[in-house]
N, C-alpha and C. Protein backbone atom coordinates (compact mmCIF):
# COMPACT_ATOMS: atom_id res chain seq x y z
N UNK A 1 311.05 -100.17 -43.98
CA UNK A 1 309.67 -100.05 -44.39
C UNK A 1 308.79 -100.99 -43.57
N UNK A 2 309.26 -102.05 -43.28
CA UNK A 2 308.48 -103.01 -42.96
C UNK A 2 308.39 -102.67 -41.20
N UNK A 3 309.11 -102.63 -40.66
CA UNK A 3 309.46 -101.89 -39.59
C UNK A 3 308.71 -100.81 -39.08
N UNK A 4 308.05 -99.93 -39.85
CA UNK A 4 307.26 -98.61 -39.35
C UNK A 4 305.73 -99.14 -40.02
N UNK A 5 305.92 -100.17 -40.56
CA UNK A 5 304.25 -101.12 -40.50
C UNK A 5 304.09 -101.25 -39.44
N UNK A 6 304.96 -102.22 -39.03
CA UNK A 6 304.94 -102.40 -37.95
C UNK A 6 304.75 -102.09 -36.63
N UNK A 7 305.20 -100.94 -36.53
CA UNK A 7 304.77 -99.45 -35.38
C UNK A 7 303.91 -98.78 -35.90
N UNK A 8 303.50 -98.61 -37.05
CA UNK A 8 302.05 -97.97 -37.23
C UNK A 8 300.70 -99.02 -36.70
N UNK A 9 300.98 -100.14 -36.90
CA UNK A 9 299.84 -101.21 -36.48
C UNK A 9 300.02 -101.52 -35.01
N UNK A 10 301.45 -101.23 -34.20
CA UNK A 10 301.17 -101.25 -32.86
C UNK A 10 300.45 -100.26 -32.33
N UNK A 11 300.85 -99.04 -32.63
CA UNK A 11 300.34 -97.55 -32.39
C UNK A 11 299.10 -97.48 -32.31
N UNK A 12 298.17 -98.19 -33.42
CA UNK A 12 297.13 -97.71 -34.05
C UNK A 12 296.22 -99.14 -32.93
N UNK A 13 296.84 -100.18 -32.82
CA UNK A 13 296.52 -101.12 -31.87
C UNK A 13 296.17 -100.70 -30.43
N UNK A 14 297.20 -100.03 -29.86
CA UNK A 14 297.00 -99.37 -28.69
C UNK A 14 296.42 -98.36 -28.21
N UNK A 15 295.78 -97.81 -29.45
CA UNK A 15 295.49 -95.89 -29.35
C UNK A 15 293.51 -97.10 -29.35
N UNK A 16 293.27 -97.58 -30.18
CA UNK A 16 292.41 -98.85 -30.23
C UNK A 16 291.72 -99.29 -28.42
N UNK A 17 292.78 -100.06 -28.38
CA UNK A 17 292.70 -100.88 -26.93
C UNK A 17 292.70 -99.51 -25.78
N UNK A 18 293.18 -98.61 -25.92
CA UNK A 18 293.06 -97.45 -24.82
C UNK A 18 291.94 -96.47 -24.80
N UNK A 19 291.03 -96.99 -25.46
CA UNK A 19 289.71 -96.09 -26.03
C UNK A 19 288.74 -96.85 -25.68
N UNK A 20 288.73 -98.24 -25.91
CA UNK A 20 287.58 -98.89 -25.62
C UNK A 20 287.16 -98.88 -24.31
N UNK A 21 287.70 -98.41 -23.24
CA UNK A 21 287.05 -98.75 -21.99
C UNK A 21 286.06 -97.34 -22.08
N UNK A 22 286.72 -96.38 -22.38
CA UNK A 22 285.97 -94.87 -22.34
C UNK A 22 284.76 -95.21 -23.18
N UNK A 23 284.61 -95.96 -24.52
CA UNK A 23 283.75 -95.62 -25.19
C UNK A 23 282.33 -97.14 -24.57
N UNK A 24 283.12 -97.88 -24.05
CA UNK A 24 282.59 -99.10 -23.42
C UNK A 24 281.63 -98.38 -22.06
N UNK A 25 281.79 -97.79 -21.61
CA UNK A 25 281.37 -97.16 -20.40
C UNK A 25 280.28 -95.55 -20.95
N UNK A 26 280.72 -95.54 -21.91
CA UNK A 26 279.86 -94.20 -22.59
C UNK A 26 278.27 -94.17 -22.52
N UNK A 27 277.38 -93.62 -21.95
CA UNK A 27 276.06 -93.79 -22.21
C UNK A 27 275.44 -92.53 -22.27
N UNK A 28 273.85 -92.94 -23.18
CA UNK A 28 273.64 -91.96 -23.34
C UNK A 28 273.90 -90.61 -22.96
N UNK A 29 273.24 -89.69 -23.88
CA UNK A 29 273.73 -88.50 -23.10
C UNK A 29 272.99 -88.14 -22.38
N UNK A 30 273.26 -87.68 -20.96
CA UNK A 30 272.41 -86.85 -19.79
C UNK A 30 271.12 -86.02 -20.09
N UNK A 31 271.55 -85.14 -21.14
CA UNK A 31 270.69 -84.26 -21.11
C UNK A 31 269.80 -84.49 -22.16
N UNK A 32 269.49 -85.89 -22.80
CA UNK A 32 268.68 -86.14 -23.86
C UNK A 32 267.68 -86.94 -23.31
N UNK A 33 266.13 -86.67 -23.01
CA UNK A 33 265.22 -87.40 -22.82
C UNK A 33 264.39 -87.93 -24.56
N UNK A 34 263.80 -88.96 -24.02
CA UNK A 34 263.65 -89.58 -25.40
C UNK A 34 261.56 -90.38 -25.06
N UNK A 35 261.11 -90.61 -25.78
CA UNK A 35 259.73 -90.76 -26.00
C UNK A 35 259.75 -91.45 -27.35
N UNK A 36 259.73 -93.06 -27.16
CA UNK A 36 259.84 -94.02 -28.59
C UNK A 36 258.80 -95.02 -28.54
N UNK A 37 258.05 -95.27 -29.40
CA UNK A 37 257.11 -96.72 -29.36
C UNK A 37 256.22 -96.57 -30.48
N UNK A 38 255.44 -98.02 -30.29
CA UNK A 38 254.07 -97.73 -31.12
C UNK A 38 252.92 -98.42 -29.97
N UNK A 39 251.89 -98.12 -30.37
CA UNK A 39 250.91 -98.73 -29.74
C UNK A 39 249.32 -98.74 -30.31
N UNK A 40 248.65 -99.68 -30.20
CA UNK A 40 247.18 -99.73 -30.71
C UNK A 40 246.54 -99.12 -29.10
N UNK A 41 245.46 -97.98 -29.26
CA UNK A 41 244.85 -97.43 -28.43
C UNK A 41 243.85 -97.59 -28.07
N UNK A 42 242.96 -97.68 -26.76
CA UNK A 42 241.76 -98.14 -27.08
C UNK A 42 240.79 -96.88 -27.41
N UNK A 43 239.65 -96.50 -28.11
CA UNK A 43 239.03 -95.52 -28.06
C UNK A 43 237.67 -96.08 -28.13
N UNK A 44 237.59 -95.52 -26.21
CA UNK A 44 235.86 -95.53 -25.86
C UNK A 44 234.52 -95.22 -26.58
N UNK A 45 234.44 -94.25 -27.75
CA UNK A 45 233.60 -93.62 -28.33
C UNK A 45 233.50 -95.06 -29.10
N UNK A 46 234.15 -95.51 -29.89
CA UNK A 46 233.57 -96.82 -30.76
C UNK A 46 234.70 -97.63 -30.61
N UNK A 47 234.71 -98.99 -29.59
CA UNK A 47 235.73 -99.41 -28.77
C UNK A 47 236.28 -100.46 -30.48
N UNK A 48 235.83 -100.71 -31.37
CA UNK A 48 235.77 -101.33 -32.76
C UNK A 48 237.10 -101.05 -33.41
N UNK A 49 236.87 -99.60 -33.07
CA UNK A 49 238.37 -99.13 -34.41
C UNK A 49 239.71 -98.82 -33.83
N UNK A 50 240.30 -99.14 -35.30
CA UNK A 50 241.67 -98.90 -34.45
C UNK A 50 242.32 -98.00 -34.63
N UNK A 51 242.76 -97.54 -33.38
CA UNK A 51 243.90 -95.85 -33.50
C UNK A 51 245.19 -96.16 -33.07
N UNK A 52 246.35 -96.28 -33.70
CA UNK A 52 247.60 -96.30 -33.03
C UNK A 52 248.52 -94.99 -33.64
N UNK A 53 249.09 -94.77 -32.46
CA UNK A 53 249.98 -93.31 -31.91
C UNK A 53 251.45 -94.24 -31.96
N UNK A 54 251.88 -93.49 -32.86
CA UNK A 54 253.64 -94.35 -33.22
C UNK A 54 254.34 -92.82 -32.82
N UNK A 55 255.61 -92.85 -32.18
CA UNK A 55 256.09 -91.64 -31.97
C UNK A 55 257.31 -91.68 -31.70
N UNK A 56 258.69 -90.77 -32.29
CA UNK A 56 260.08 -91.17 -31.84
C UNK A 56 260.53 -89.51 -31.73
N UNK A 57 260.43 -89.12 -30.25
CA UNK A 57 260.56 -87.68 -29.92
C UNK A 57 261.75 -87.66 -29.01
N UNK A 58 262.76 -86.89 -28.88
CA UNK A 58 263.78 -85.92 -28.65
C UNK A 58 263.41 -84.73 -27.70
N UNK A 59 264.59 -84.32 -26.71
CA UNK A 59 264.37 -83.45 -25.96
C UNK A 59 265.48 -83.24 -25.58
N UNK A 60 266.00 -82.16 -25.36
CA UNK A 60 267.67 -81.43 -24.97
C UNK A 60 267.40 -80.41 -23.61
N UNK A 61 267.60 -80.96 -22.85
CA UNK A 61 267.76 -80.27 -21.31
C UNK A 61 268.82 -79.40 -20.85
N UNK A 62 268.62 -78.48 -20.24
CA UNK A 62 269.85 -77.88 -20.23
C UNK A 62 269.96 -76.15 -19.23
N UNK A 63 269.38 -76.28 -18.42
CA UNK A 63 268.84 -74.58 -17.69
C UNK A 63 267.81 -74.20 -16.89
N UNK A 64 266.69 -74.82 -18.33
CA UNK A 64 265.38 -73.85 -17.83
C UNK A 64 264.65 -75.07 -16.74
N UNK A 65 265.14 -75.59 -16.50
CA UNK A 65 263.76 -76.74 -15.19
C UNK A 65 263.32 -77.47 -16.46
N UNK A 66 262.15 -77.73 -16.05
CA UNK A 66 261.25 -78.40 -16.57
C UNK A 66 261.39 -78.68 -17.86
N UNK A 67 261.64 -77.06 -18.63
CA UNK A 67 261.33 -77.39 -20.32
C UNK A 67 262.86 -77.55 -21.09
N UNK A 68 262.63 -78.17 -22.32
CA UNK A 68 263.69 -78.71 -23.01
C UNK A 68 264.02 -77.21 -23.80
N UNK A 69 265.27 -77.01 -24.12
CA UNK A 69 265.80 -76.14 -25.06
C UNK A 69 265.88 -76.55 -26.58
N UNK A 70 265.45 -77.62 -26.68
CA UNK A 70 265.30 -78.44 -28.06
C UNK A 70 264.64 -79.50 -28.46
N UNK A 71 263.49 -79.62 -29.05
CA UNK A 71 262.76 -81.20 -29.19
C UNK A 71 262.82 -81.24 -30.96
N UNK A 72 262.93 -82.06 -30.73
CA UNK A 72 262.86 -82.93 -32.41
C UNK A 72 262.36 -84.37 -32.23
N UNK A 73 261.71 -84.66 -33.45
CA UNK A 73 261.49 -86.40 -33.96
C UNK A 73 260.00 -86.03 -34.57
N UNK A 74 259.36 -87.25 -34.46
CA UNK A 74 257.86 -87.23 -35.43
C UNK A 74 257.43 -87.99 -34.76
N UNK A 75 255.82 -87.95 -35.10
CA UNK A 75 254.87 -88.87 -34.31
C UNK A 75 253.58 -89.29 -35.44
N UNK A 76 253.16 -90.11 -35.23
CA UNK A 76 252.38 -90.48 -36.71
C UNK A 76 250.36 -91.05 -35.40
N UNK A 77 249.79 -90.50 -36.24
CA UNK A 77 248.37 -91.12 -35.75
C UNK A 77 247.87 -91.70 -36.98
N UNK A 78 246.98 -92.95 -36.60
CA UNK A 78 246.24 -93.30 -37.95
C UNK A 78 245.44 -94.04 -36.46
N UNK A 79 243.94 -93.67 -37.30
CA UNK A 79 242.31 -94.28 -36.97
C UNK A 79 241.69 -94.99 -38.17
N UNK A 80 241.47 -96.50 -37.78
CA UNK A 80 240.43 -96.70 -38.90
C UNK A 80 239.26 -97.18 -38.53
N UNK A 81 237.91 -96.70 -39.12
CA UNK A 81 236.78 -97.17 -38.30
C UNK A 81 236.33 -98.14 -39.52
N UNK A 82 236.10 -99.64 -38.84
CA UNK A 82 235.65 -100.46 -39.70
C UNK A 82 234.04 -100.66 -39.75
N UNK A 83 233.20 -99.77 -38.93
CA UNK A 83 231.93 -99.50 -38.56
C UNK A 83 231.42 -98.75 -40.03
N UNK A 84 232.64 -97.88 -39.97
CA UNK A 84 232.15 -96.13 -40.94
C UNK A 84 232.64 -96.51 -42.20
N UNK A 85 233.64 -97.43 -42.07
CA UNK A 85 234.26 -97.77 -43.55
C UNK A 85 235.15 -96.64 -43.80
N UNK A 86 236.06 -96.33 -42.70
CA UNK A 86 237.03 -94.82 -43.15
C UNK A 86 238.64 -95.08 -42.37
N UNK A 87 239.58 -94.55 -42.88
CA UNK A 87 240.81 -94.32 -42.33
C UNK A 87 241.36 -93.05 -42.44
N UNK A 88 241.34 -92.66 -41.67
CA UNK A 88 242.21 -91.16 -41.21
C UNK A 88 243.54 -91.03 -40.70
N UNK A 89 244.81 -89.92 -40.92
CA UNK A 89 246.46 -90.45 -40.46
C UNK A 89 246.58 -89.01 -40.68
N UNK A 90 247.45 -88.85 -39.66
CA UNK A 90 248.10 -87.53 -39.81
C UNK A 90 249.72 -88.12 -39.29
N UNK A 91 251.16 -87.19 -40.02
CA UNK A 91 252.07 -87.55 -39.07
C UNK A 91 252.62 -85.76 -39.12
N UNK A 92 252.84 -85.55 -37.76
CA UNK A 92 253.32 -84.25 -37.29
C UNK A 92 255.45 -84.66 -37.29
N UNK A 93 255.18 -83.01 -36.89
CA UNK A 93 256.84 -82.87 -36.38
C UNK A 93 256.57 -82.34 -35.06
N UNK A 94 257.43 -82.46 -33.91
CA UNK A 94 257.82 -82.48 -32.87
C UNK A 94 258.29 -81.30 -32.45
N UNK A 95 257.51 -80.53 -32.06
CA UNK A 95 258.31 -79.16 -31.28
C UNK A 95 258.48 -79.10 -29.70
N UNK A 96 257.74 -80.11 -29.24
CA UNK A 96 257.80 -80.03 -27.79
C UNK A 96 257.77 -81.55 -27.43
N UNK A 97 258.90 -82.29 -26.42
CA UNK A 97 258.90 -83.40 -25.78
C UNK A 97 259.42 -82.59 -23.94
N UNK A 98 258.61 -83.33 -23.44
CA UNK A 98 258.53 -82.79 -22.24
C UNK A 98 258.44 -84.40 -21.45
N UNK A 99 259.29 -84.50 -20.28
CA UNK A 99 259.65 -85.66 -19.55
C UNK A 99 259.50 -85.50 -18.14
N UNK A 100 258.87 -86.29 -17.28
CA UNK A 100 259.14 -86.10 -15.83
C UNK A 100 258.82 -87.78 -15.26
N UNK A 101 259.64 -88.52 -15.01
CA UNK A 101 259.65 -89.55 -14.51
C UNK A 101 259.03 -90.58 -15.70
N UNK A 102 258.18 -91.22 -15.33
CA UNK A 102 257.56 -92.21 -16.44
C UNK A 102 256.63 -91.39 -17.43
N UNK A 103 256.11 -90.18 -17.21
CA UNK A 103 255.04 -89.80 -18.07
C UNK A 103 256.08 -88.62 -19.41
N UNK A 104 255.28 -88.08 -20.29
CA UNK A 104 255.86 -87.35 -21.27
C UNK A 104 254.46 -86.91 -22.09
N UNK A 105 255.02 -85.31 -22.02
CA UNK A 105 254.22 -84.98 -23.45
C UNK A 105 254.79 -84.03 -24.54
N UNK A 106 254.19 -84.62 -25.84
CA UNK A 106 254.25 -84.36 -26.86
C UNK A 106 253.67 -83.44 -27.80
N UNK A 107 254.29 -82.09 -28.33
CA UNK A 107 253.10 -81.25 -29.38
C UNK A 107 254.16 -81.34 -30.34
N UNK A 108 253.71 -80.82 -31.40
CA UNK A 108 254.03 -80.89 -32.65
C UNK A 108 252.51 -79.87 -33.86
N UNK A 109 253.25 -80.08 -35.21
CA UNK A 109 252.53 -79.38 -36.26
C UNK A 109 252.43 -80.64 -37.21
N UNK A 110 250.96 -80.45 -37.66
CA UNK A 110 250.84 -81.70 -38.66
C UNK A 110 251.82 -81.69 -40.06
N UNK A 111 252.29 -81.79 -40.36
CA UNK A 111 253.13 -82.13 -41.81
C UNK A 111 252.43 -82.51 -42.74
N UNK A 112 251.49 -84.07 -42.70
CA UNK A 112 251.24 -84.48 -44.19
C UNK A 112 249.99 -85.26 -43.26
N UNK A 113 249.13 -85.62 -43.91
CA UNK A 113 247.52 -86.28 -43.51
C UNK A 113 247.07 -86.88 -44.47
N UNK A 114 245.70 -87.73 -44.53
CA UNK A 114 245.31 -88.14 -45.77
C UNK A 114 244.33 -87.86 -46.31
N UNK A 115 244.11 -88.08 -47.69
CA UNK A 115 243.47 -87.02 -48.37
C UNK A 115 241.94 -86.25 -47.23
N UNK A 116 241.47 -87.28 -46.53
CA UNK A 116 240.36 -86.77 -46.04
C UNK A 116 240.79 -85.83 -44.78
N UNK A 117 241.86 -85.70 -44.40
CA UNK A 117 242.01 -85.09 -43.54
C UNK A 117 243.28 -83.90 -43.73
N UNK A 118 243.32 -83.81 -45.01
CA UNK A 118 244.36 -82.64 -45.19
C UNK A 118 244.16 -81.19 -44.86
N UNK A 119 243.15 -80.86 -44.40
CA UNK A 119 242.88 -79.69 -43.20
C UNK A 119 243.10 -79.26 -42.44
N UNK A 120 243.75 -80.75 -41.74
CA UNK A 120 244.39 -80.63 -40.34
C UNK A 120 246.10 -79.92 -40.70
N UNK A 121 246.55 -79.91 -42.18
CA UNK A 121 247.95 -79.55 -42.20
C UNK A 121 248.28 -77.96 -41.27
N UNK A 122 249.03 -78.78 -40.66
CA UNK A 122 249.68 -77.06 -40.17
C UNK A 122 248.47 -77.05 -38.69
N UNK A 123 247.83 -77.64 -38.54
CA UNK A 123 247.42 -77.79 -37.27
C UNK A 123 248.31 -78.01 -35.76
N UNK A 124 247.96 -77.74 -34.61
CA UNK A 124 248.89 -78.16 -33.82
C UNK A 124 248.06 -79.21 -33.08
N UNK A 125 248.63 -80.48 -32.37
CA UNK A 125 248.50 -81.31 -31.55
C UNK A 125 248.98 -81.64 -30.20
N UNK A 126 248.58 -82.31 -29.69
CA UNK A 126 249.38 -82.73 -28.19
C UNK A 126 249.00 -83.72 -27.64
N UNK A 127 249.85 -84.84 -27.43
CA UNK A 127 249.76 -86.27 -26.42
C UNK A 127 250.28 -86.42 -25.56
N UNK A 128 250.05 -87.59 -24.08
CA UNK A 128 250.92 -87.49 -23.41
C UNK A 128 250.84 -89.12 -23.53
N UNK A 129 251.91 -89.78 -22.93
CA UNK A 129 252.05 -90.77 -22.81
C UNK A 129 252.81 -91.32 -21.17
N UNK A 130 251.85 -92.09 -20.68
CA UNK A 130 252.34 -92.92 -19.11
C UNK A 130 253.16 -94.24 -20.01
N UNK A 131 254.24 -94.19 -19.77
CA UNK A 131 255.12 -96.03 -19.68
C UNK A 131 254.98 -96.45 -18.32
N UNK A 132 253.72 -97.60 -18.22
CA UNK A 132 253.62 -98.19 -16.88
C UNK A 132 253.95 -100.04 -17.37
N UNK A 133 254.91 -100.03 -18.28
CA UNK A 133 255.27 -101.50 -18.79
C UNK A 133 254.40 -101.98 -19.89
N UNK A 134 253.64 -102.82 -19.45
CA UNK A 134 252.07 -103.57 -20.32
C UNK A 134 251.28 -103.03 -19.76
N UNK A 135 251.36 -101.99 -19.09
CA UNK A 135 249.66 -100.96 -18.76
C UNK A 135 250.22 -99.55 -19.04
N UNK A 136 250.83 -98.89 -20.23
CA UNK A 136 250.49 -97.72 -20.79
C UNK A 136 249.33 -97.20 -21.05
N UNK A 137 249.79 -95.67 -20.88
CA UNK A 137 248.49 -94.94 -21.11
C UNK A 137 248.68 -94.11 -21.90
N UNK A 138 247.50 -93.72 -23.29
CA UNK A 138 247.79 -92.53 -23.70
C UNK A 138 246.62 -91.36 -23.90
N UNK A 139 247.23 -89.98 -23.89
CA UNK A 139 246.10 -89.13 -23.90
C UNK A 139 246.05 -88.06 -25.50
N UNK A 140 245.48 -87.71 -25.76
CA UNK A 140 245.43 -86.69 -27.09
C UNK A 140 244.50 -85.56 -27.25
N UNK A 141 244.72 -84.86 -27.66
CA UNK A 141 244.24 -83.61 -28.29
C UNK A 141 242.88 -83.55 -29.65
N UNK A 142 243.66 -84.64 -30.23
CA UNK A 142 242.89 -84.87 -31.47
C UNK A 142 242.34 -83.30 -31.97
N UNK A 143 242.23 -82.94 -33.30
CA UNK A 143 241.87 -82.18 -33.82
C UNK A 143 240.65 -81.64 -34.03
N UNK A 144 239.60 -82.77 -32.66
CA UNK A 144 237.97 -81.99 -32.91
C UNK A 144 237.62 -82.13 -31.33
N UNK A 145 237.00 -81.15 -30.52
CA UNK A 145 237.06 -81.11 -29.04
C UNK A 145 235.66 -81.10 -28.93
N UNK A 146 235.29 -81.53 -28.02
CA UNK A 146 234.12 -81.39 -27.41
C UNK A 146 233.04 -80.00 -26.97
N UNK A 147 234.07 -79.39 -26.76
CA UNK A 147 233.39 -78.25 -26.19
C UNK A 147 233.75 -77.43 -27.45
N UNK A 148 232.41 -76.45 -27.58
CA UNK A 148 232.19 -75.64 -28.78
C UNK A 148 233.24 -74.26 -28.56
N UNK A 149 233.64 -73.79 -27.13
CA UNK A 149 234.26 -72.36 -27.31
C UNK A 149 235.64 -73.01 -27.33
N UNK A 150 236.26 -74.13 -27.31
CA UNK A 150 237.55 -74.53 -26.54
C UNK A 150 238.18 -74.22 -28.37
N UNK A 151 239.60 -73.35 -28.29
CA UNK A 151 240.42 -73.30 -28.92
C UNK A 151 240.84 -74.72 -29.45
N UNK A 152 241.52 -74.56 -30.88
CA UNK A 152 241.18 -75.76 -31.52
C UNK A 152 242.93 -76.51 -31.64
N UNK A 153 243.87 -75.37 -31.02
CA UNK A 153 245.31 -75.70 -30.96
C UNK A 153 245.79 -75.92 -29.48
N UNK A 154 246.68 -77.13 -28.57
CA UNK A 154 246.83 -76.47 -27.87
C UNK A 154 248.25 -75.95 -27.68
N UNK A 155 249.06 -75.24 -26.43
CA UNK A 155 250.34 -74.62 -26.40
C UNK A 155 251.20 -75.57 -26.39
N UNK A 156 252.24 -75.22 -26.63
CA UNK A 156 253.67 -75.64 -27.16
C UNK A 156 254.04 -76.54 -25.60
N UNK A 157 253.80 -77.78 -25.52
CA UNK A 157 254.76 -78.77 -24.23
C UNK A 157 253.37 -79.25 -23.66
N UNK A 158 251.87 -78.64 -24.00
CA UNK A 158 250.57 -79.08 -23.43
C UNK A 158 250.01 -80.35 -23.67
N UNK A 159 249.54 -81.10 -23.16
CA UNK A 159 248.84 -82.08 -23.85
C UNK A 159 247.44 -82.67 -22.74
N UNK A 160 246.39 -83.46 -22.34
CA UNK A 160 245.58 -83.62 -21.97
C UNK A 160 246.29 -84.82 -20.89
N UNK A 161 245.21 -85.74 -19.83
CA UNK A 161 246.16 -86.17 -19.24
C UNK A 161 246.23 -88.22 -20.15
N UNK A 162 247.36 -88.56 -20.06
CA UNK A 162 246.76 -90.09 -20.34
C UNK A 162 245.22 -90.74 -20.02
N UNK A 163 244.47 -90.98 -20.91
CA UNK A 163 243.46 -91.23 -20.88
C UNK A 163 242.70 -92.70 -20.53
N UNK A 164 243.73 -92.83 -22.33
CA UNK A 164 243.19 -94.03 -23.05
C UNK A 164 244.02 -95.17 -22.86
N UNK A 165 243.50 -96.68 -22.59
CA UNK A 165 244.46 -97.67 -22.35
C UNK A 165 245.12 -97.84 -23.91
N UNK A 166 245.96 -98.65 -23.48
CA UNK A 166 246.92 -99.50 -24.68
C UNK A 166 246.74 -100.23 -24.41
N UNK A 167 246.47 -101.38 -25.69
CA UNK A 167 245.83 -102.62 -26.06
C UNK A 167 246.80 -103.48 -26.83
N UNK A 168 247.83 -102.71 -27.20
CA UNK A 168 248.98 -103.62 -27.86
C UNK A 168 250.11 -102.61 -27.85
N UNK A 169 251.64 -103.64 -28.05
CA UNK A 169 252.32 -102.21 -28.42
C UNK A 169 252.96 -101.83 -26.94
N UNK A 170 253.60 -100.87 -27.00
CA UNK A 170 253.99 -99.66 -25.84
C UNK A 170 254.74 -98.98 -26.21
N UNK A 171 255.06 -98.40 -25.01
CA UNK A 171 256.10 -96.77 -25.33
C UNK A 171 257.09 -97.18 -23.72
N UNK A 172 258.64 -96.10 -23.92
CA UNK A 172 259.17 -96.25 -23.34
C UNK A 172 259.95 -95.08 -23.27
N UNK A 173 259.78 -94.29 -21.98
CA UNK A 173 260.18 -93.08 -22.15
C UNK A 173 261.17 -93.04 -21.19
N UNK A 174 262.21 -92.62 -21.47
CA UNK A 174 263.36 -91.67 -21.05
C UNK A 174 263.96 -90.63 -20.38
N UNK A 175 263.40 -90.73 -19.17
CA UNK A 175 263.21 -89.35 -19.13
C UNK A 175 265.35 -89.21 -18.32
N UNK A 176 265.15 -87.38 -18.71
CA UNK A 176 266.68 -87.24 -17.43
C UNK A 176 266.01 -85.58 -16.42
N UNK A 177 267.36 -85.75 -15.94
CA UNK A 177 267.44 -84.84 -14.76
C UNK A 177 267.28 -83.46 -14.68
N UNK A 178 266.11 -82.88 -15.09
CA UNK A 178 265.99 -81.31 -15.56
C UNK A 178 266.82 -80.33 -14.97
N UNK A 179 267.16 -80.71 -13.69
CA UNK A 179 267.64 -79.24 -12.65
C UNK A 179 268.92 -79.43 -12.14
C-alpha cells in the first residue's frame, strides 16, 4: 500500500514537472485581440465635465482579414456635467472589436442607461481608441450627431476617428495578426 503512494506521488510529480515548461511558455492566444482600460476624456464642447469610456472588449480572428468572427465584452460611458448639474451612463455589449496595430474600434448595443437616458436602450454605438502610452486618444459616436440627416446608429466594426485626448487613465490594446 504504501508503496503505490508512493508511485502515485512520483507519477503525479513528474506528469507535474513535465508540463510546466509547455504551460510556462504558453501565451496568449494568437487569434484573440483584446481592447481593456479606463480613461477620463477630455470633451471640447464644455472642457468642465467629466466623461470616462471604461471598456473590456474581445475579438476572435480567424479567415476573413480584417474582421473578427467573434467579439464579446462591455464598455460603460458615464458624463457628468457639473455646469448643468446632470449625470448621464450608458453600458453597452460588444458586437464588434476591430484591431489594427495600436488603434481599435468598438460597436456594441446599449443594455442598461440611467434613468435620464433610458432611450438610448437598444441603441447602437461606436468608439475607437489610439494606445499611444500617456497620449491616448479616443473617438465616439455618442447618441446625438450634429448633422440633422446623419443616421442615428452606426454599422457593426464603425466608429469615428480618435478625437478626443485622455486626461487620465488609458487603454491598451492588443491587437494580433489578421491574415
Amino acid at each position: 500500500m504504501r508503496s503505490s503512494r508512493r508511485t502515485a506521488a512520483i507519477v503525479a510529480a513528474t506528469c507535474t514537472m513535465l508540463s510546466l515548461p509547455a504551460a510556462a511558455h504558453a501565451g496568449p492566444d494568437p487569434d484573440v485581440a483584446r481592447l481593456h482600460g479606463s480613461a477620463l476624456v477630455f470633451y471640447p464642447p464644455s472642457p468642465a465635465d467629466e466623461v470616462r469610456f471604461t471598456v473590456d472588449a474581445y475579438a476572435r480572428y480567424g479567415g476573413l482579414g480584417p474582421w473578427p468572427v467573434r467579439s464579446w465584452g462591455t464598455a460603460h460611458l458615464s458624463h457628468h456635467s457639473p455646469a448643468q448639474n446632470y449625470t448621464v451612463w450608458y453600458s453597452m455589449r460588444v458586437d464588434c472589436l476591430m484591431t489594427g496595430g495600436d488603434t481599435a474600434t468598438v460597436t456594441g448595443e446599449v443594455l442598461d442607461a440611467s434613468p435620464n437616458a433610458a432611450g438610448w436602450i437598444g441603441d447602437r454605438v461606436g468608439f475607437s481608441v489610439t494606445d499611444r502610452g500617456r497620449r491616448d486618444r479616443v473617438g465616439m459616436t455618442g447618441l446625438l450627431s450634429p448633422y440633422p440627416d446623419d443616421s442615428p446608429a452606426p454599422r457593426k466594426c464603425t466608429a469615428p476617428a480618435a478625437y478626443s485626448t485622455v486626461v487620465g487613465g488609458g487603454y491598451t490594446v492588443t491587437d494580433t495578426d489578421h491574415w
